[in-house]
N, C-alpha and C. Protein backbone atom coordinates (compact mmCIF):
# COMPACT_ATOMS: atom_id res chain seq x y z
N UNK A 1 0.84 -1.18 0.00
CA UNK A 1 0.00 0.00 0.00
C UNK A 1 0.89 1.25 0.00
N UNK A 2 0.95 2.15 -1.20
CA UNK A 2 1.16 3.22 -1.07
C UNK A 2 0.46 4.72 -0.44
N UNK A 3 1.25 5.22 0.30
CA UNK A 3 0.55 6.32 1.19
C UNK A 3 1.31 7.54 0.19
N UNK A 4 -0.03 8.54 -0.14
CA UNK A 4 0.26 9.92 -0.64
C UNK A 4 0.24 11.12 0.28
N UNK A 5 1.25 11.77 0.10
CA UNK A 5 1.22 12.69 1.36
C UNK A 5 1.21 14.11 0.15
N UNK A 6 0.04 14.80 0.86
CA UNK A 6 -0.05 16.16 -0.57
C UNK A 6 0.91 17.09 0.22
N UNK A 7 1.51 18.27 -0.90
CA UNK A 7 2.13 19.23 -0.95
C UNK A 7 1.35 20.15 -1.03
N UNK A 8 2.24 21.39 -0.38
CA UNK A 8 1.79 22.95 -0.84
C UNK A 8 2.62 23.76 -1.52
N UNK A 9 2.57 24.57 -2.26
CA UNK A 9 3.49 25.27 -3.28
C UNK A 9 3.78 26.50 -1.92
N UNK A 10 4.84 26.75 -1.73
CA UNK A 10 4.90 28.08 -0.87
C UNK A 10 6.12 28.82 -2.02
N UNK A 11 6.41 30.35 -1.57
CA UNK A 11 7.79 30.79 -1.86
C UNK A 11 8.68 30.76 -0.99
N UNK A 12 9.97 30.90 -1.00
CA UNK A 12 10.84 31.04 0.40
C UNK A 12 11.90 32.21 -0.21
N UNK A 13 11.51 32.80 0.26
CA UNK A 13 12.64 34.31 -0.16
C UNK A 13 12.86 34.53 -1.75
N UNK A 14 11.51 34.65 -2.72
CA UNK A 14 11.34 34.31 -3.73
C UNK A 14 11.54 33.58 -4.64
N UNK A 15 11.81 32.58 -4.08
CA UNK A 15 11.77 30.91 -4.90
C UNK A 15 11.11 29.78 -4.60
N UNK A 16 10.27 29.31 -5.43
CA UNK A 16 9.55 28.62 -5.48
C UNK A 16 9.71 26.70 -4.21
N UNK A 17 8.48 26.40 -3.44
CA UNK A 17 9.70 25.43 -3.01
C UNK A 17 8.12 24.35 -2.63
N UNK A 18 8.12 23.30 -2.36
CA UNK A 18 6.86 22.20 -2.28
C UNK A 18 6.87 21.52 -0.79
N UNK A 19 5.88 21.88 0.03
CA UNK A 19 6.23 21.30 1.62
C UNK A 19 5.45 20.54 1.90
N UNK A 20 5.56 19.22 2.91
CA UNK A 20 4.45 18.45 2.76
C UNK A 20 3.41 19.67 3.21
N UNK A 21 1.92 19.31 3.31
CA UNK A 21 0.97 20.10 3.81
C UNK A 21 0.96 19.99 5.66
N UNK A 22 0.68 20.76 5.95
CA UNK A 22 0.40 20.99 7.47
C UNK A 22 2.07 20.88 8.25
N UNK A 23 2.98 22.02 7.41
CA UNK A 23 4.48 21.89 7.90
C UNK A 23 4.27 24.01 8.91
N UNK A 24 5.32 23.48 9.77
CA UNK A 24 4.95 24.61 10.69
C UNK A 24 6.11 24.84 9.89
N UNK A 25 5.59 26.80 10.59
CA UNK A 25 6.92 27.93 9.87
C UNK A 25 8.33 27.54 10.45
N UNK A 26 8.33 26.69 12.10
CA UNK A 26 9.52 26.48 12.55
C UNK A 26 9.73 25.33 12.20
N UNK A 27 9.35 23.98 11.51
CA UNK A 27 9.47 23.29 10.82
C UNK A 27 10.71 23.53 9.51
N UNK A 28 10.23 24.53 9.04
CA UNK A 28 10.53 24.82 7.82
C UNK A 28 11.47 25.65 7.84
N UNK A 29 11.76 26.50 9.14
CA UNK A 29 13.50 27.45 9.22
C UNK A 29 13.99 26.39 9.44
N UNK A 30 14.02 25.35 10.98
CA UNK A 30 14.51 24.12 11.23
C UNK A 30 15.71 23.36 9.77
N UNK A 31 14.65 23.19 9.09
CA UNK A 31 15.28 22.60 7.43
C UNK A 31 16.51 23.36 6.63
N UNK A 32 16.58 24.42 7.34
CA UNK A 32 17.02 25.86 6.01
C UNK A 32 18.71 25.31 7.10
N UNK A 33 19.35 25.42 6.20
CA UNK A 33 21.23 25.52 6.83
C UNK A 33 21.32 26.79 8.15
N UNK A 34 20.41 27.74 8.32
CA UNK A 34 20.83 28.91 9.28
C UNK A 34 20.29 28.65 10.40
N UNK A 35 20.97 29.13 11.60
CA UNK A 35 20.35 28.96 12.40
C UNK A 35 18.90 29.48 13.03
N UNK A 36 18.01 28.77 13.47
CA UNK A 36 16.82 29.10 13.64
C UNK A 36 16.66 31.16 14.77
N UNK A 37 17.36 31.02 15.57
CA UNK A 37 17.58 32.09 16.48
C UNK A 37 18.54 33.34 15.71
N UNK A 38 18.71 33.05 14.52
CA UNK A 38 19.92 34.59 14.05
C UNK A 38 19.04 34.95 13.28
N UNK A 39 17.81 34.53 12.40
CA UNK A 39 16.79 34.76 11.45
C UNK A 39 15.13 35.19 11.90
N UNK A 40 15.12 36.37 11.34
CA UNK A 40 13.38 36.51 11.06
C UNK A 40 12.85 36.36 10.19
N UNK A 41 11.46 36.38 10.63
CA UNK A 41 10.69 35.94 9.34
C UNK A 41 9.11 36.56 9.20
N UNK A 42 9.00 36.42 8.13
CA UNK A 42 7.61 36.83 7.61
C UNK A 42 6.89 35.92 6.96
N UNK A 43 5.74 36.41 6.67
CA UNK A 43 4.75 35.28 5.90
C UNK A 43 3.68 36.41 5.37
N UNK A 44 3.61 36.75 3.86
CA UNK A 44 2.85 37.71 3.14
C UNK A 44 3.13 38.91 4.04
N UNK A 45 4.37 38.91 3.82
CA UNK A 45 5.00 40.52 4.38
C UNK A 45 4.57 40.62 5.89
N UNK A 46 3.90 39.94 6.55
CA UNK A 46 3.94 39.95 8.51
C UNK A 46 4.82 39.43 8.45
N UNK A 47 5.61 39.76 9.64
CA UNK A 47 6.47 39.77 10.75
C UNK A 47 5.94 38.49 11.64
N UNK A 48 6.57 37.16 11.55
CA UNK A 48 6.18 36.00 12.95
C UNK A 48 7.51 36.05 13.65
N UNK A 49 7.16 36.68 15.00
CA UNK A 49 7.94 36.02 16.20
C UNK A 49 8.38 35.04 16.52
N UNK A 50 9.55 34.47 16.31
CA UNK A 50 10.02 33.63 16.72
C UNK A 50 9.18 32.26 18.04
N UNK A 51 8.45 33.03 18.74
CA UNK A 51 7.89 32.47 19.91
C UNK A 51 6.29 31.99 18.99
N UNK A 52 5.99 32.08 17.88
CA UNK A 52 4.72 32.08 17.43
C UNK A 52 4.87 30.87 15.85
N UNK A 53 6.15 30.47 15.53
CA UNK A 53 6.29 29.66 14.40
C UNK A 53 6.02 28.65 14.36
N UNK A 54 5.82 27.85 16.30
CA UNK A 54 5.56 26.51 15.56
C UNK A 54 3.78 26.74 15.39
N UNK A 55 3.01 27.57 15.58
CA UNK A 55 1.85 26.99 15.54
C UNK A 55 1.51 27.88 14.35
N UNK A 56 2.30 28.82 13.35
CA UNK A 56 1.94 28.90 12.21
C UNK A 56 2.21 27.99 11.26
N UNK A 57 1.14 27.50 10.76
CA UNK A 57 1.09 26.42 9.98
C UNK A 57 1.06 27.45 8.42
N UNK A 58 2.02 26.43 7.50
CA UNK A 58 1.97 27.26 6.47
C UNK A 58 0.90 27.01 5.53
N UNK A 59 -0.01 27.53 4.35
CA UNK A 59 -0.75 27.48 3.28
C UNK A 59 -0.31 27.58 2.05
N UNK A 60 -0.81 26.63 1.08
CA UNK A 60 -0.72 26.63 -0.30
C UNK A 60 -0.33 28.15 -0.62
N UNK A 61 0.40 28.65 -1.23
CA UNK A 61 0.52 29.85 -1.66
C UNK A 61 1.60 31.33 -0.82
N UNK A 62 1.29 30.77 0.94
CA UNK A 62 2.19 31.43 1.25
C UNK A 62 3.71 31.71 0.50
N UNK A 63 3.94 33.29 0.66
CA UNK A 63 5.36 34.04 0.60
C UNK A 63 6.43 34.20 1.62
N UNK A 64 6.99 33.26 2.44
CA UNK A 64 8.43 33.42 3.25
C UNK A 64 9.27 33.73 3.08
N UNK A 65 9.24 35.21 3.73
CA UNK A 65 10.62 35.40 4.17
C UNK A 65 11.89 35.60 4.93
N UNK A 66 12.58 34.99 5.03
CA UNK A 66 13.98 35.25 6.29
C UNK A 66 14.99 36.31 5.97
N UNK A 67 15.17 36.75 7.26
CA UNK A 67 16.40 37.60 7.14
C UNK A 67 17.18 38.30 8.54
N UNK A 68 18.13 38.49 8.20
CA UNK A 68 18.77 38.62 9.57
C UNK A 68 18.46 39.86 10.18
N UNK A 69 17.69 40.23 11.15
CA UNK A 69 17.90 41.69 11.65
C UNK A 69 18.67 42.50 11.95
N UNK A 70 18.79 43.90 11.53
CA UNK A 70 20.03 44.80 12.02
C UNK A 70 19.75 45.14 13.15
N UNK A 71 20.74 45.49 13.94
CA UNK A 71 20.98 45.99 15.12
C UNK A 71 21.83 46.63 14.91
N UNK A 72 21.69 47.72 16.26
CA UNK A 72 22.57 49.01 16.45
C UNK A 72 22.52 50.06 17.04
N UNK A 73 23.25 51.12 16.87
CA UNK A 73 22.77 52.51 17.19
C UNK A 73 23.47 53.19 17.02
């Protein structure tokens, strides 16, 4: 018996990328080579907190993006 597990098309910092369905946003930094704590992120241009990724679950179509925050003064 083969089991089908569906995908969602998301972007990730404008490139195209296929996740199983029902993958959390910290799921999905988790995967990426950087470390999860040096990176922010968005989803259709919001801002998710670090403290709020695992229970955003991503959607067909979502836009992610990471990036490192500046600091300073």
């Amino acid at each position: 018996m083969t089991i089908a597990f569906s995908t969602i098309s998301i972007t990730l910092n404008g490139a195209p990328r296929a996740e199983p369905s029902g993958t959390s946003l910290a799921e999905l930094i988790a995967s990426l080579s950087h470390s999860p704590q040096v990176l922010a992120t968005a989803v259709n241009q919001v801002f998710v907190p670090r403290t709020e990724r695992e229970q955003r679950v991503l959607m067909d179509g979502d836009a992610v993006f990471t990036f490192q925050p500046i600091t300073g003064g």
